[in-house]
PDB file of N, CA and C in Angstrom:
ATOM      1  N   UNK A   1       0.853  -1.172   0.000  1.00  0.00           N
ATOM      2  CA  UNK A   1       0.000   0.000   0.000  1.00  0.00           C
ATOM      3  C   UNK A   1       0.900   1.237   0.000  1.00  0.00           C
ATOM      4  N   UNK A   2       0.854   2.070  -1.326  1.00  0.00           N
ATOM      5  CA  UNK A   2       1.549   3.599  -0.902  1.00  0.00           C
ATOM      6  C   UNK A   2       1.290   4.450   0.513  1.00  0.00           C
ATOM      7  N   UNK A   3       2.102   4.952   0.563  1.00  0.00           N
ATOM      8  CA  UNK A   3       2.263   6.007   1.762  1.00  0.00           C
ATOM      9  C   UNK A   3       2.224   7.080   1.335  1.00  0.00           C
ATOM     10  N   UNK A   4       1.783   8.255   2.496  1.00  0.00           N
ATOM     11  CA  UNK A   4       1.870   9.401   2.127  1.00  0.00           C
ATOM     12  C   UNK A   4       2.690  10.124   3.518  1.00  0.00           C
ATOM     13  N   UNK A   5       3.365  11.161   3.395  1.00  0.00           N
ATOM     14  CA  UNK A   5       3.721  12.099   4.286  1.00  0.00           C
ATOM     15  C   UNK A   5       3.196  13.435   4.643  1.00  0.00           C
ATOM     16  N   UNK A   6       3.288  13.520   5.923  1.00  0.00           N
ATOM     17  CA  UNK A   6       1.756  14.618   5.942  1.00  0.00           C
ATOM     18  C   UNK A   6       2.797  15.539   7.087  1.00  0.00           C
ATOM     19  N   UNK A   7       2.784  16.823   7.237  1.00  0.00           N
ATOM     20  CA  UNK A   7       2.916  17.932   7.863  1.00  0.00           C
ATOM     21  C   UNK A   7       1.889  18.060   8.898  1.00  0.00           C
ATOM     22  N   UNK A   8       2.020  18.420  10.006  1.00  0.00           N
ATOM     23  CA  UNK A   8       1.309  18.452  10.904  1.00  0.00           C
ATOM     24  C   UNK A   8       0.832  18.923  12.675  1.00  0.00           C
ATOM     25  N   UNK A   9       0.683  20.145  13.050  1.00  0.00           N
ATOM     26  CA  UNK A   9       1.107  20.776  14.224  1.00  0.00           C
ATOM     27  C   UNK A   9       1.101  20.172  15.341  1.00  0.00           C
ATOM     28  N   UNK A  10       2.072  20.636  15.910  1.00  0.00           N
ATOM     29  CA  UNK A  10       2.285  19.882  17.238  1.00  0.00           C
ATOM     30  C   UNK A  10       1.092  19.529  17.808  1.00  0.00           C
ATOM     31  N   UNK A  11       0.402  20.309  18.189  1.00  0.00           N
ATOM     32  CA  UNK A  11      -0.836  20.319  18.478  1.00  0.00           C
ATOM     33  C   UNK A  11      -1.655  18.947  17.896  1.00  0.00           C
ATOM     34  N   UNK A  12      -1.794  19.055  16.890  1.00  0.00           N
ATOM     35  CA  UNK A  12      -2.594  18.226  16.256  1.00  0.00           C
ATOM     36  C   UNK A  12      -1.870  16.962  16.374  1.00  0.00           C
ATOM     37  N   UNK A  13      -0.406  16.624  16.110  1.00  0.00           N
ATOM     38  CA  UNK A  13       0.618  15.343  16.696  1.00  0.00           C
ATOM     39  C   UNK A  13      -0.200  15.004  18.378  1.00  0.00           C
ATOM     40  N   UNK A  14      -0.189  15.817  19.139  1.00  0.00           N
ATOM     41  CA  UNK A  14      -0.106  15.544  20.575  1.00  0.00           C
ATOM     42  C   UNK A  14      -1.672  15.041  20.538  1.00  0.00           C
ATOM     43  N   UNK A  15      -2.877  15.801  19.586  1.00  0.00           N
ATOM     44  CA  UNK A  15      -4.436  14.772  19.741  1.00  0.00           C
ATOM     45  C   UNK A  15      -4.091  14.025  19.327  1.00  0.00           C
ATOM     46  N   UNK A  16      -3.472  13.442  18.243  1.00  0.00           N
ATOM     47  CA  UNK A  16      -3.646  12.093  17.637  1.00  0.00           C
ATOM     48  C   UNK A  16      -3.416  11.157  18.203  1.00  0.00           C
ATOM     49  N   UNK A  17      -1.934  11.401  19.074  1.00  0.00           N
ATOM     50  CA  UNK A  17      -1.238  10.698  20.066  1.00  0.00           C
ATOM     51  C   UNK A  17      -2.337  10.394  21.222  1.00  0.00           C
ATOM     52  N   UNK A  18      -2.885  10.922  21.714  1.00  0.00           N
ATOM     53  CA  UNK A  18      -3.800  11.184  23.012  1.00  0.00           C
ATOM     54  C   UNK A  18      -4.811  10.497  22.434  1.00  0.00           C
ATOM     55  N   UNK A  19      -5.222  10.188  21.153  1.00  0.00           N
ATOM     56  CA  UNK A  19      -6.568   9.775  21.362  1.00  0.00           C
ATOM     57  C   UNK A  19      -6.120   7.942  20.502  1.00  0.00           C
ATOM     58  N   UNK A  20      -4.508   8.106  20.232  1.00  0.00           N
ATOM     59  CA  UNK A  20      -4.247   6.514  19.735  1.00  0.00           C
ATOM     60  C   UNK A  20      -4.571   5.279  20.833  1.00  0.00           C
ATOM     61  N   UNK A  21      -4.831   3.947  20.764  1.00  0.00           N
ATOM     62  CA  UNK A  21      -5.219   2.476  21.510  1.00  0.00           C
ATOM     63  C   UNK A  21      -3.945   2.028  21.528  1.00  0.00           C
ATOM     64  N   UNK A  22      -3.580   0.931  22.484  1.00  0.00           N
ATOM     65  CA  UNK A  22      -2.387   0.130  22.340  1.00  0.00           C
ATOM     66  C   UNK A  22      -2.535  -0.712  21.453  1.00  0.00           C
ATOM     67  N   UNK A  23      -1.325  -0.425  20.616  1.00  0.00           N
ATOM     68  CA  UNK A  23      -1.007  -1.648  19.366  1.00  0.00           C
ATOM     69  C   UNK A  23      -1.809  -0.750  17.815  1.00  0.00           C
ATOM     70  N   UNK A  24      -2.196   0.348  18.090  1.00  0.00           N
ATOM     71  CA  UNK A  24      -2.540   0.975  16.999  1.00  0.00           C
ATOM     72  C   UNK A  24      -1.856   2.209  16.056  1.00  0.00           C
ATOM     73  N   UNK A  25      -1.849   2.061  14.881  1.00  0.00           N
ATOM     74  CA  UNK A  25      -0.558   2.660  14.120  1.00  0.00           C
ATOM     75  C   UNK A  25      -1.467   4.437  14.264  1.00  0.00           C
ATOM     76  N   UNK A  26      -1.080   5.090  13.888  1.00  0.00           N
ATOM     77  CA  UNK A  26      -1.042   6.385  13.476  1.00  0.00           C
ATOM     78  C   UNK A  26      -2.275   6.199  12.470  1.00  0.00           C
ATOM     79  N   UNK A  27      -1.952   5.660  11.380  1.00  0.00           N
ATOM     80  CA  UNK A  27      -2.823   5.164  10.165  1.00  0.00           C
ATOM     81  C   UNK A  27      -4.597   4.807  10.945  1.00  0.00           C
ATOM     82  N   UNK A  28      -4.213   4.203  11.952  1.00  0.00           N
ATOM     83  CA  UNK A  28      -5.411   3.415  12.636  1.00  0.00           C
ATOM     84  C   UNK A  28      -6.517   4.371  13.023  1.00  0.00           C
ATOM     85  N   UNK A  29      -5.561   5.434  13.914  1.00  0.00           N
ATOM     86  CA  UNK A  29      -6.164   6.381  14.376  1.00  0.00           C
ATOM     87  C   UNK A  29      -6.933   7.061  13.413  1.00  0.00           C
ATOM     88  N   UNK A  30      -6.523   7.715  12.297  1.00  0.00           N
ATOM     89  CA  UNK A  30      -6.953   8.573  11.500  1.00  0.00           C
ATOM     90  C   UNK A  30      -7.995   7.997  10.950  1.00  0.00           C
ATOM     91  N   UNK A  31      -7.991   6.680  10.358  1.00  0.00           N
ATOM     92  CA  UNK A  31      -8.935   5.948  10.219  1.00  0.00           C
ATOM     93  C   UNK A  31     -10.118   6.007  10.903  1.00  0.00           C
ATOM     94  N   UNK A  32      -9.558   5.423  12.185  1.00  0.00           N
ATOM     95  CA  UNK A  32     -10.408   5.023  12.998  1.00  0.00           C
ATOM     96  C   UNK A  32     -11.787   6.903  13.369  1.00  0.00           C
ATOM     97  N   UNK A  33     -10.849   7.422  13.082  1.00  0.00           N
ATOM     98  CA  UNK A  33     -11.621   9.269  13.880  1.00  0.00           C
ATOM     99  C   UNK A  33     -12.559   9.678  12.225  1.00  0.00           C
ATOM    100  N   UNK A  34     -12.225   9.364  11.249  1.00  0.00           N
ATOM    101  CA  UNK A  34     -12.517   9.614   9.890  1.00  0.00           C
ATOM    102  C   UNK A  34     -13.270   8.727   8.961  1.00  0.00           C
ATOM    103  N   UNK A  35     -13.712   7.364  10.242  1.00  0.00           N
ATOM    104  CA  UNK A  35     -14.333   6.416   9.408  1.00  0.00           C
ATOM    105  C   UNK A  35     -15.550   6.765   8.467  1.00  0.00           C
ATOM    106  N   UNK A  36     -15.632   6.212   7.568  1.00  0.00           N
ATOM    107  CA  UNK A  36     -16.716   6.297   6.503  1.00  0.00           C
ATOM    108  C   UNK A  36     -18.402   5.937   7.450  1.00  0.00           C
ATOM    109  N   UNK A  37     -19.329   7.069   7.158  1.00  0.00           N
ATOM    110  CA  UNK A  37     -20.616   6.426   8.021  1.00  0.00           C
ATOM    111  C   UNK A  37     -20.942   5.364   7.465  1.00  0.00           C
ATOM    112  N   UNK A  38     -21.322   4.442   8.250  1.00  0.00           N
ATOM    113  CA  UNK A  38     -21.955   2.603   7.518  1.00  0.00           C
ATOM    114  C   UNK A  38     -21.253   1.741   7.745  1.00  0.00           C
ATOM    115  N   UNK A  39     -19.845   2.077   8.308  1.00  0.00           N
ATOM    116  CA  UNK A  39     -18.559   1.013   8.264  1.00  0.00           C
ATOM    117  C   UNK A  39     -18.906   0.118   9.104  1.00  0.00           C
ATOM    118  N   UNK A  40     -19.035  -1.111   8.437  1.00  0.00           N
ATOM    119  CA  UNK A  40     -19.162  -1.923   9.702  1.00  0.00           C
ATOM    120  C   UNK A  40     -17.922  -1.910  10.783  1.00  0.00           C
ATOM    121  N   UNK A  41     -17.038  -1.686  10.572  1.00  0.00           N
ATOM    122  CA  UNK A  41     -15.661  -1.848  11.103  1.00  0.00           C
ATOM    123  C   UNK A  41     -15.831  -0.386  12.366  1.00  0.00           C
ATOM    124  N   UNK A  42     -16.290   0.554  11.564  1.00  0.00           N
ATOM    125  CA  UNK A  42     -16.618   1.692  12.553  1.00  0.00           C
ATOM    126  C   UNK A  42     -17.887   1.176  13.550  1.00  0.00           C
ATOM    127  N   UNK A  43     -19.015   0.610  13.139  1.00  0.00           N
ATOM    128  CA  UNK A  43     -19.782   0.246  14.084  1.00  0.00           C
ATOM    129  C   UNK A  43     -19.065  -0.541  15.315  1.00  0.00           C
ATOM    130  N   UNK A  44     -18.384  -1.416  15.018  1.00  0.00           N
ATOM    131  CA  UNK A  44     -17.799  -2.355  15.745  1.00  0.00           C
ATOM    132  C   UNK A  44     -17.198  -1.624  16.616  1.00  0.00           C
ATOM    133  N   UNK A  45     -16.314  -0.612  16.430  1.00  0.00           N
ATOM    134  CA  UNK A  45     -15.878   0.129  17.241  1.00  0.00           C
ATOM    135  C   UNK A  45     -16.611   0.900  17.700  1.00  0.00           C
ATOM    136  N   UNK A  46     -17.905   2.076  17.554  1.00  0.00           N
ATOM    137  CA  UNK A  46     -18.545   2.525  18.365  1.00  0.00           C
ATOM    138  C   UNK A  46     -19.134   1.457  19.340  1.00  0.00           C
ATOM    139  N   UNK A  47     -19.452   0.555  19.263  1.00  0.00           N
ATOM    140  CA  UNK A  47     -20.185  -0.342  20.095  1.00  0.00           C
ATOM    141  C   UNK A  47     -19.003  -0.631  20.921  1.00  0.00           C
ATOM    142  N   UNK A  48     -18.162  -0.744  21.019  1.00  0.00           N
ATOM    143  CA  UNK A  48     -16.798  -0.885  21.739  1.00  0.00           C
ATOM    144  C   UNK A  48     -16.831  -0.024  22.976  1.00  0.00           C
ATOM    145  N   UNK A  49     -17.032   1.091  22.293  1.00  0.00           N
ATOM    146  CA  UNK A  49     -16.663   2.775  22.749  1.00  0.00           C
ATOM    147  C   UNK A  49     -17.870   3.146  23.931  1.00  0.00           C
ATOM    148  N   UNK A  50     -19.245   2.478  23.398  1.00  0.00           N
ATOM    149  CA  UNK A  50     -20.223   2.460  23.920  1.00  0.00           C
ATOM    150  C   UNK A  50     -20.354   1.632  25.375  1.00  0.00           C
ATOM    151  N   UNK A  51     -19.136   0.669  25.336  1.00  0.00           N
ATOM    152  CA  UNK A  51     -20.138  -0.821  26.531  1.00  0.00           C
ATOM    153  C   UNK A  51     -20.067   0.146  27.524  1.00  0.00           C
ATOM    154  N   UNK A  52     -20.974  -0.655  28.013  1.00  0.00           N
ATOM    155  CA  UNK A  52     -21.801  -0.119  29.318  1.00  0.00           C
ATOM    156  C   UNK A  52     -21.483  -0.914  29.970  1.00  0.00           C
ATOM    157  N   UNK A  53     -20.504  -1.700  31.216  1.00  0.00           N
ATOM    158  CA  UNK A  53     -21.197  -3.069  32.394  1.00  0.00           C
ATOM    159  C   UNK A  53     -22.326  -2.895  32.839  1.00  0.00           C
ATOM    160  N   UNK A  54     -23.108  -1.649  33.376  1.00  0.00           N
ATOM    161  CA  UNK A  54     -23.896  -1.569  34.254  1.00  0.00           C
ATOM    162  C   UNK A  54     -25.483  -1.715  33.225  1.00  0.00           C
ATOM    163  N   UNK A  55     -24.839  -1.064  32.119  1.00  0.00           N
ATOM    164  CA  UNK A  55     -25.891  -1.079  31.392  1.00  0.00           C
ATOM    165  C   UNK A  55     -26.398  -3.206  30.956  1.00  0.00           C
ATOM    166  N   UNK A  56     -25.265  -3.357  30.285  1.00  0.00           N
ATOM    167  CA  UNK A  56     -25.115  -4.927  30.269  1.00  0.00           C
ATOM    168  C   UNK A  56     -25.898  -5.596  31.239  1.00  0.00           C
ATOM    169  N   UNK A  57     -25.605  -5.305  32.773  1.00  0.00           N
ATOM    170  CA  UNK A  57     -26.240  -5.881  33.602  1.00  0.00           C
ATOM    171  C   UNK A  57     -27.640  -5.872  33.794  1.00  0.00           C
ATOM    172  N   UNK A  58     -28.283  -4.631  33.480  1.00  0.00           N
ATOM    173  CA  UNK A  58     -29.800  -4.293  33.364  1.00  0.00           C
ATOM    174  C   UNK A  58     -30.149  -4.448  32.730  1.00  0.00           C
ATOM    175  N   UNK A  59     -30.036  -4.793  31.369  1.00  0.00           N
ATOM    176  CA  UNK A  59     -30.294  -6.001  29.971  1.00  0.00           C
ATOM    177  C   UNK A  59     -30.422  -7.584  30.784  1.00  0.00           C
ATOM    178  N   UNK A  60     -29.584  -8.022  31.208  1.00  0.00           N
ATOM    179  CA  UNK A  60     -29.524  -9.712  31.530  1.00  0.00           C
ATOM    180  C   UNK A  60     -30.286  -9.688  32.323  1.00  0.00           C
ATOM    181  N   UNK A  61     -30.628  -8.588  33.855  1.00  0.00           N
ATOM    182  CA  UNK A  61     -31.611  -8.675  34.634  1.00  0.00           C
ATOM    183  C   UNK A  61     -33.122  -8.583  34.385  1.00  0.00           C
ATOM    184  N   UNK A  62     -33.336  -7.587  33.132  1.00  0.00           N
ATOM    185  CA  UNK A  62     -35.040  -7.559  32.573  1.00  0.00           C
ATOM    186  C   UNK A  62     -34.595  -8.557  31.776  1.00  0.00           C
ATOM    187  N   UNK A  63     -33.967  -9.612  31.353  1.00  0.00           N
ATOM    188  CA  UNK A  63     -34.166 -10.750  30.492  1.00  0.00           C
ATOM    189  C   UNK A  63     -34.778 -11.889  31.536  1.00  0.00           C
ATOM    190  N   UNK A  64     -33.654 -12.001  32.591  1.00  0.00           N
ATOM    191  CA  UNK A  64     -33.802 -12.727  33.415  1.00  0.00           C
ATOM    192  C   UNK A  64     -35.560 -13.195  33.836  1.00  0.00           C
ATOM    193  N   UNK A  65     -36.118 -11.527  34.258  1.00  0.00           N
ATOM    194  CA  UNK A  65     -37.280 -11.178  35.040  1.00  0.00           C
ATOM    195  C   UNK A  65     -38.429 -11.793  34.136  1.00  0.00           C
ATOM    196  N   UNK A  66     -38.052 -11.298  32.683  1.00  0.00           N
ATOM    197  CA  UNK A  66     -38.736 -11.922  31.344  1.00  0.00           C
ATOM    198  C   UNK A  66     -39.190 -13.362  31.844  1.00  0.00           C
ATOM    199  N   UNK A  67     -38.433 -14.278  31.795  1.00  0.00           N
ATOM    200  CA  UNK A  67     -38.278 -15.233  31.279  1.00  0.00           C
ATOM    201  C   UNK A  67     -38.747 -15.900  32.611  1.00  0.00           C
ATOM    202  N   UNK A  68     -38.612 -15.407  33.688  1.00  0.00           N
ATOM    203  CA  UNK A  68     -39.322 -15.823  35.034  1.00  0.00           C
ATOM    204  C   UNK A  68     -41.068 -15.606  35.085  1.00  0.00           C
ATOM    205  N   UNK A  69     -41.305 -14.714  34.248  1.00  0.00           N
ATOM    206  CA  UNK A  69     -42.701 -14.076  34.196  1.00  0.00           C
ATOM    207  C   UNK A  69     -43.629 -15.158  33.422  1.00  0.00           C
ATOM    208  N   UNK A  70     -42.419 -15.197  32.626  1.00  0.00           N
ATOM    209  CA  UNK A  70     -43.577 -16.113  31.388  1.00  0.00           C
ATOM    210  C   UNK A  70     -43.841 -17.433  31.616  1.00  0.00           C
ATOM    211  N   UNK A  71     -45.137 -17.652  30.911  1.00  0.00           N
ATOM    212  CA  UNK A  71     -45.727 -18.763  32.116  1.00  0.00           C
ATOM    213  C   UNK A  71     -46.307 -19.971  30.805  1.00  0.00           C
ATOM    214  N   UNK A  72     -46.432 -21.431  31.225  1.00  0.00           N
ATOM    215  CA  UNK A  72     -46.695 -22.021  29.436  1.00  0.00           C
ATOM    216  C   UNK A  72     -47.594 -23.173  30.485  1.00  0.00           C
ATOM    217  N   UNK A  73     -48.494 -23.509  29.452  1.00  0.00           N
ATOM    218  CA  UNK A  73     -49.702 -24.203  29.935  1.00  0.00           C
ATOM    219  C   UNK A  73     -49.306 -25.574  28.693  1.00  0.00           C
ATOM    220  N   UNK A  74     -50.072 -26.794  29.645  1.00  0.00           N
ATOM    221  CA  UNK A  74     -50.064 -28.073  28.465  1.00  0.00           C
ATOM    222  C   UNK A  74     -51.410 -27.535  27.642  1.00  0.00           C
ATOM    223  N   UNK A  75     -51.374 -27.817  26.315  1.00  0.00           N
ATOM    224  CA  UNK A  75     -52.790 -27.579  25.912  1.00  0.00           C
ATOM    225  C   UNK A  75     -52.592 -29.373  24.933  1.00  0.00           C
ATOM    226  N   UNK A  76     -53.661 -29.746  24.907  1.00  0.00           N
ATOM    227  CA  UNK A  76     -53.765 -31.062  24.289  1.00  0.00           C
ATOM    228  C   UNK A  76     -54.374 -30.642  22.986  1.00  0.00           C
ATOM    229  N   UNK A  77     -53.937 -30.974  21.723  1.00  0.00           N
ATOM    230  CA  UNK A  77     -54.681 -31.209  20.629  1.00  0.00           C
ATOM    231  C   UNK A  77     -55.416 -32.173  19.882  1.00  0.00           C
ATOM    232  N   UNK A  78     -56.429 -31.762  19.470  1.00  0.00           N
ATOM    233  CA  UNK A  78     -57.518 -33.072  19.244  1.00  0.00           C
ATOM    234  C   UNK A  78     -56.477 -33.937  18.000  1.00  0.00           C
TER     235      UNK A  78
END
């Protein structure tokens, strides 16, 4: 894949830096801040960006409550 070389203010070096993941190139970042809307690859990562534990937990607990509620009868068919 070609490369390009880019000029760039300190400033703007020191966000990129600040907002890079471990194990992620420069390339990643820019990517990652500039993704195309629809990307699945960007979804994946907002949903990343998004977890919640607590939220997680109050999902499994109204599942839980669900599934305790619901109630099933024998019915016989002729």
């Amino acid at each position: 894949m070609p490369t390009r070389t880019l000029s760039i203010t300190e400033e703007a070096y020191r966000a990129l830096k600040a907002s890079k993941k471990e194990g992620e190139s420069f390339t990643d970042v820019i990517l990652r801040l500039t993704g195309s809307k629809g990307s699945a690859r960007r979804l994946l990562e907002m949903m990343d960006e998004m977890y919640s534990p607590e939220l997680a937990d109050r999902v499994e607990q109204a599942s839980k409550e669900s599934r305790r509620s619901f109630k099933t009868r024998d019915v016989e068919l002729p």
